[in-house]
Each structure stands twice: as structure tokens, then as C-alpha cells.
Protein backbone atom coordinates (compact mmCIF):
# COMPACT_ATOMS: atom_id res chain seq x y z
CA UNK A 1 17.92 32.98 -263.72
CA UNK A 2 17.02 36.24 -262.30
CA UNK A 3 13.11 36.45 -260.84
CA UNK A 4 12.29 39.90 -259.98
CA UNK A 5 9.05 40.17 -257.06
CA UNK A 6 6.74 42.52 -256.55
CA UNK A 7 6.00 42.70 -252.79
CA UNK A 8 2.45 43.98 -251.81
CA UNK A 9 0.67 45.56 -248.72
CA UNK A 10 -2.12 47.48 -247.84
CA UNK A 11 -2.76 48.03 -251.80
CA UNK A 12 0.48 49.27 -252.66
CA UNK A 13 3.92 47.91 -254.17
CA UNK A 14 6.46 47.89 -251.46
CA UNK A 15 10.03 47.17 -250.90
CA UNK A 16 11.04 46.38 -246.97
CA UNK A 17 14.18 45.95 -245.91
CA UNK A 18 14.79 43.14 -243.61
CA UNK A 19 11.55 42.86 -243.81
CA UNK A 20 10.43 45.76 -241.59
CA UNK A 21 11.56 49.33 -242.82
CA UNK A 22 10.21 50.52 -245.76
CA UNK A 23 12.55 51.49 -248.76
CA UNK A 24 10.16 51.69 -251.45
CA UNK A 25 6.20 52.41 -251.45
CA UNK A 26 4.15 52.71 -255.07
CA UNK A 27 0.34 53.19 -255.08
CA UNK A 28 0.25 51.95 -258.36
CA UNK A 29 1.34 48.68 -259.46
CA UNK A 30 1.74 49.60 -263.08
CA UNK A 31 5.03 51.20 -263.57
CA UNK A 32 5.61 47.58 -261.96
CA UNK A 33 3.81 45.66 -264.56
CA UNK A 34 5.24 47.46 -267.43
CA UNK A 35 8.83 47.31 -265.87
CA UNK A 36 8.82 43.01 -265.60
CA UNK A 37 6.38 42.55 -268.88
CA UNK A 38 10.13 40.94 -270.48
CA UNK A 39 10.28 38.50 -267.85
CA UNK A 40 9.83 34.68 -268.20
CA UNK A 41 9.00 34.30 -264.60
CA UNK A 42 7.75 36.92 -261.56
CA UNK A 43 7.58 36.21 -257.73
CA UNK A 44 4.21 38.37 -256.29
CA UNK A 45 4.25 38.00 -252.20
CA UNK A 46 0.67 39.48 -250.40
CA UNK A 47 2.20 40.21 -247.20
CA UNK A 48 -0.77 41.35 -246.14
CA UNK A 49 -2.03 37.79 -246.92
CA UNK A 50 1.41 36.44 -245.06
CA UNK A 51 0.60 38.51 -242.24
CA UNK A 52 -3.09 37.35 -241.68
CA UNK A 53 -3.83 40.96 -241.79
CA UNK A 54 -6.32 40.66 -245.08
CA UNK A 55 -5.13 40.55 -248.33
CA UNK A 56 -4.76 42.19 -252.08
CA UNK A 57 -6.59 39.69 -253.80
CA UNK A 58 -7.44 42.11 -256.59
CA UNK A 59 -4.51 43.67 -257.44
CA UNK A 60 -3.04 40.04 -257.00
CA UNK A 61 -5.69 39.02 -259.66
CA UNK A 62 -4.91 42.15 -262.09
CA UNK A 63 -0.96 41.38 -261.37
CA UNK A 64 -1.57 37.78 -262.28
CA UNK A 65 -3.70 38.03 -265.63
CA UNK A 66 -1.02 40.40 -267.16
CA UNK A 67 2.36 38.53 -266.10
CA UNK A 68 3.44 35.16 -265.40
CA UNK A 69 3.29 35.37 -261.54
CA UNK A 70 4.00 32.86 -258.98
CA UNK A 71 2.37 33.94 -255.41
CA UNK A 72 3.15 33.75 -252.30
CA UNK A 73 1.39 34.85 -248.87
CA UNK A 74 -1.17 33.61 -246.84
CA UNK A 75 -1.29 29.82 -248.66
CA UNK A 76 -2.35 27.66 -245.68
CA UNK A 77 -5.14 25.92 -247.18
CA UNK A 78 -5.89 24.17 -250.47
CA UNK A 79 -8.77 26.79 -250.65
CA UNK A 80 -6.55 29.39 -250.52
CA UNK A 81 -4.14 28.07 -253.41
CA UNK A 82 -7.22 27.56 -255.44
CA UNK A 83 -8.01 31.07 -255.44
CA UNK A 84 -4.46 32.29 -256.30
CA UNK A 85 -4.17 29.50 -258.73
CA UNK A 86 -7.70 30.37 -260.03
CA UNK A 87 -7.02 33.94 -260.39
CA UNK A 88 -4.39 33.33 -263.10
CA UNK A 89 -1.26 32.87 -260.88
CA UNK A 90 1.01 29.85 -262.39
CA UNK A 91 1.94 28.60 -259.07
CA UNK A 92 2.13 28.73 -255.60
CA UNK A 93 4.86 29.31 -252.87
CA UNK A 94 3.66 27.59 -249.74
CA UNK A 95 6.61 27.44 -247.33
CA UNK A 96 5.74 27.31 -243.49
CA UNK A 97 2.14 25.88 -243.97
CA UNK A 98 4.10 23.06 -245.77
CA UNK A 99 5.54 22.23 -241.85
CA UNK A 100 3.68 20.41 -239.19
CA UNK A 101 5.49 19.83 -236.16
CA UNK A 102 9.23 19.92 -237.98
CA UNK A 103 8.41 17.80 -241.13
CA UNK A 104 6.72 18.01 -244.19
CA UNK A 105 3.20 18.17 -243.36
CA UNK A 106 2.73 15.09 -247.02
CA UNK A 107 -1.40 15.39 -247.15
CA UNK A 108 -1.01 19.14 -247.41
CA UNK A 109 1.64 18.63 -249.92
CA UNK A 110 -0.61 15.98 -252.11
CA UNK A 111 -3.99 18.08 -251.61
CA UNK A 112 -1.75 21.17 -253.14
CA UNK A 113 -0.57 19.08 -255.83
CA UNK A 114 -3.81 17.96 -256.80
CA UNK A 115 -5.23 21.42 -256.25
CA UNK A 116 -2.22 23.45 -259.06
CA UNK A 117 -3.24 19.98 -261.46
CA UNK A 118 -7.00 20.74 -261.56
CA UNK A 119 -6.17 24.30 -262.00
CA UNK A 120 -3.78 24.04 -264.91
CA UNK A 121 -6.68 21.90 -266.60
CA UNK A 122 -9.10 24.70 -266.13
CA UNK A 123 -7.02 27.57 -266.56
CA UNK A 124 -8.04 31.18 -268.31
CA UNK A 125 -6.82 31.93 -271.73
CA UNK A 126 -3.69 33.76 -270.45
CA UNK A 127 -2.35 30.95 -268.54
CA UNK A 128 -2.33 29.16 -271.66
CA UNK A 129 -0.82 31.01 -273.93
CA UNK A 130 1.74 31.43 -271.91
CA UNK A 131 4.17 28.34 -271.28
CA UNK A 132 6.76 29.74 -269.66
CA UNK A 133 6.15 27.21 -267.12
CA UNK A 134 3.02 25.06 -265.79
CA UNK A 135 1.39 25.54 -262.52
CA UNK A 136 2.64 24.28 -259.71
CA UNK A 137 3.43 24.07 -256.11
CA UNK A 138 6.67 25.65 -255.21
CA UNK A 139 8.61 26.72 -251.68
CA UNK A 140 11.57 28.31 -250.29
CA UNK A 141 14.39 26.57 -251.69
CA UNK A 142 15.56 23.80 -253.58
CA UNK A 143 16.47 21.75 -250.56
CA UNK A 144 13.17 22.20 -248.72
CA UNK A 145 11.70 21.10 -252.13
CA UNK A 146 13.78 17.66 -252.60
CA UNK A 147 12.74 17.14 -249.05
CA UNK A 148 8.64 17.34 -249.58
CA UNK A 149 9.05 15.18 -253.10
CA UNK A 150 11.24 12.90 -251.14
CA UNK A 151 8.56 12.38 -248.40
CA UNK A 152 5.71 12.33 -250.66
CA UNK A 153 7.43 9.28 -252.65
CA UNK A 154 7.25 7.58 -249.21
């Protein structure tokens, strides 16, 4: 399955190569919108979030009510994943906060968990008509993911 992301920073859709030089820079997130409206799924990653150098909440929130977004950036506290999840984003991508100390940091895990389960009990009217997917809690890969359900079985 192909999942297309929208990358943002300082208020604008962005494309970086390797992370660091950018390819692509659109003040307007539309052309965007309109351009993965077909899609079942999209990845949205605040790298200003990420970065710890403030974030596009709104545009995250305008993103989120129009297409089925998962978001990434700047999740290192249940608070945080509340707001995303609260602002109409289906899930989460919480990779490095997930960590403490080289292994799955479990309480985190659990208190996000809990955190994309209250919010898919309370979410807006978009959320719910579309079921493409419920919330929920995801990170980098599939390995790093059998890993945290592993240790929270434990």
C-alpha cells in the first residue's frame, strides 16, 4: 500500500532530502489536500514539532479534519498525542519517545494506548465517517511495532 506524507515546517509543505536540503517548499497546503483527497491513508510529520522548534498545530488540525491523517512529530507525551488525536488525526507515530534507555519505554506505550482509545470514543464527526482505519498508536516499522506489543504482553 502506497501512503503518501505531507511534511511540514515553519507553515509550509516541504520536501527535504536526506532530511536537510530542501527540494520542495509550498505555502499552501491545498494543492496538497486536493492532490491525496483519493487516498485511504496519509502520513502528516510537524517537523517543526520533531524538532522542538514549535509546531503547525493549525494547519495540522485543518490537514487532519479534511483527510485521513496519521501524525507524526513532537509526540513525547500522552498530552501531546491527545491533541493530535483530538484534532482529528486517526493515529499517532511515536517512534524515539517510545525508547527509554534502549527498550520500549511499556507505561508510555499503555498511557498512549489508552490515550488513541478514549479518543476514538470521543471523536468529531469526520473521524467517524471515515473507517478507513481506527485510531491508534503507530511507529517506525513493523519490527519496532511487534517489539512494543511483545513487551506490553509481558
Amino acid at each position: 500500500m502506497l501512503i503518501p506524507s505531507i511534511d511540514l515546517q515553519n507553515g509550509h509543505v516541504v520536501q527535504l532530502v536526506q532530511g536537510e536540503k530542501l527540494a520542495i517548499e509550498a505555502p499552501d497546503a491545498e494543492p496538497w489536500i486536493q492532490r491525496f483527497s483519493r487516498f485511504p491513508r496519509v502520513q502528516l510529520i510537524d517537523l517543526d514539532a520533531a524538532r522542538g522548534r514549535g509546531d503547525n498545530a493549525a494547519i495540522v488540525g485543518d490537514i487532519c479534519r479534511r483527510l485521513p491523517c496519521r501524525v507524526g512529530g513532537g509526540i513525547r507525551s500522552v498530552e501531546r498525542a491527545r491533541e493530535v488525536l483530538g484534532s482529528g488525526a486517526h493515529a499517532v507515530i511515536a517512534s524515539s519517545a517510545l525508547f527509554r534507555d534502549g527498550v520500549v519505554d511499556v507505561a508510555f506505550a499503555r498511557s498512549l494506548a489508552a490515550a488513541r482509545r478514549s479518543a476514538s470514543t470521543q471523536s468529531s464527526t469526520y473521524v467517524k465517517s471515515r473507517t478507513c482505519w481506527p485510531p491508534m498508536i503507530t511507529s517506525g516499522s513493523p519490527s519496532t511495532m511487534r517489539r512494543i506489543h511483545s513487551q506490553m504482553k509481558a
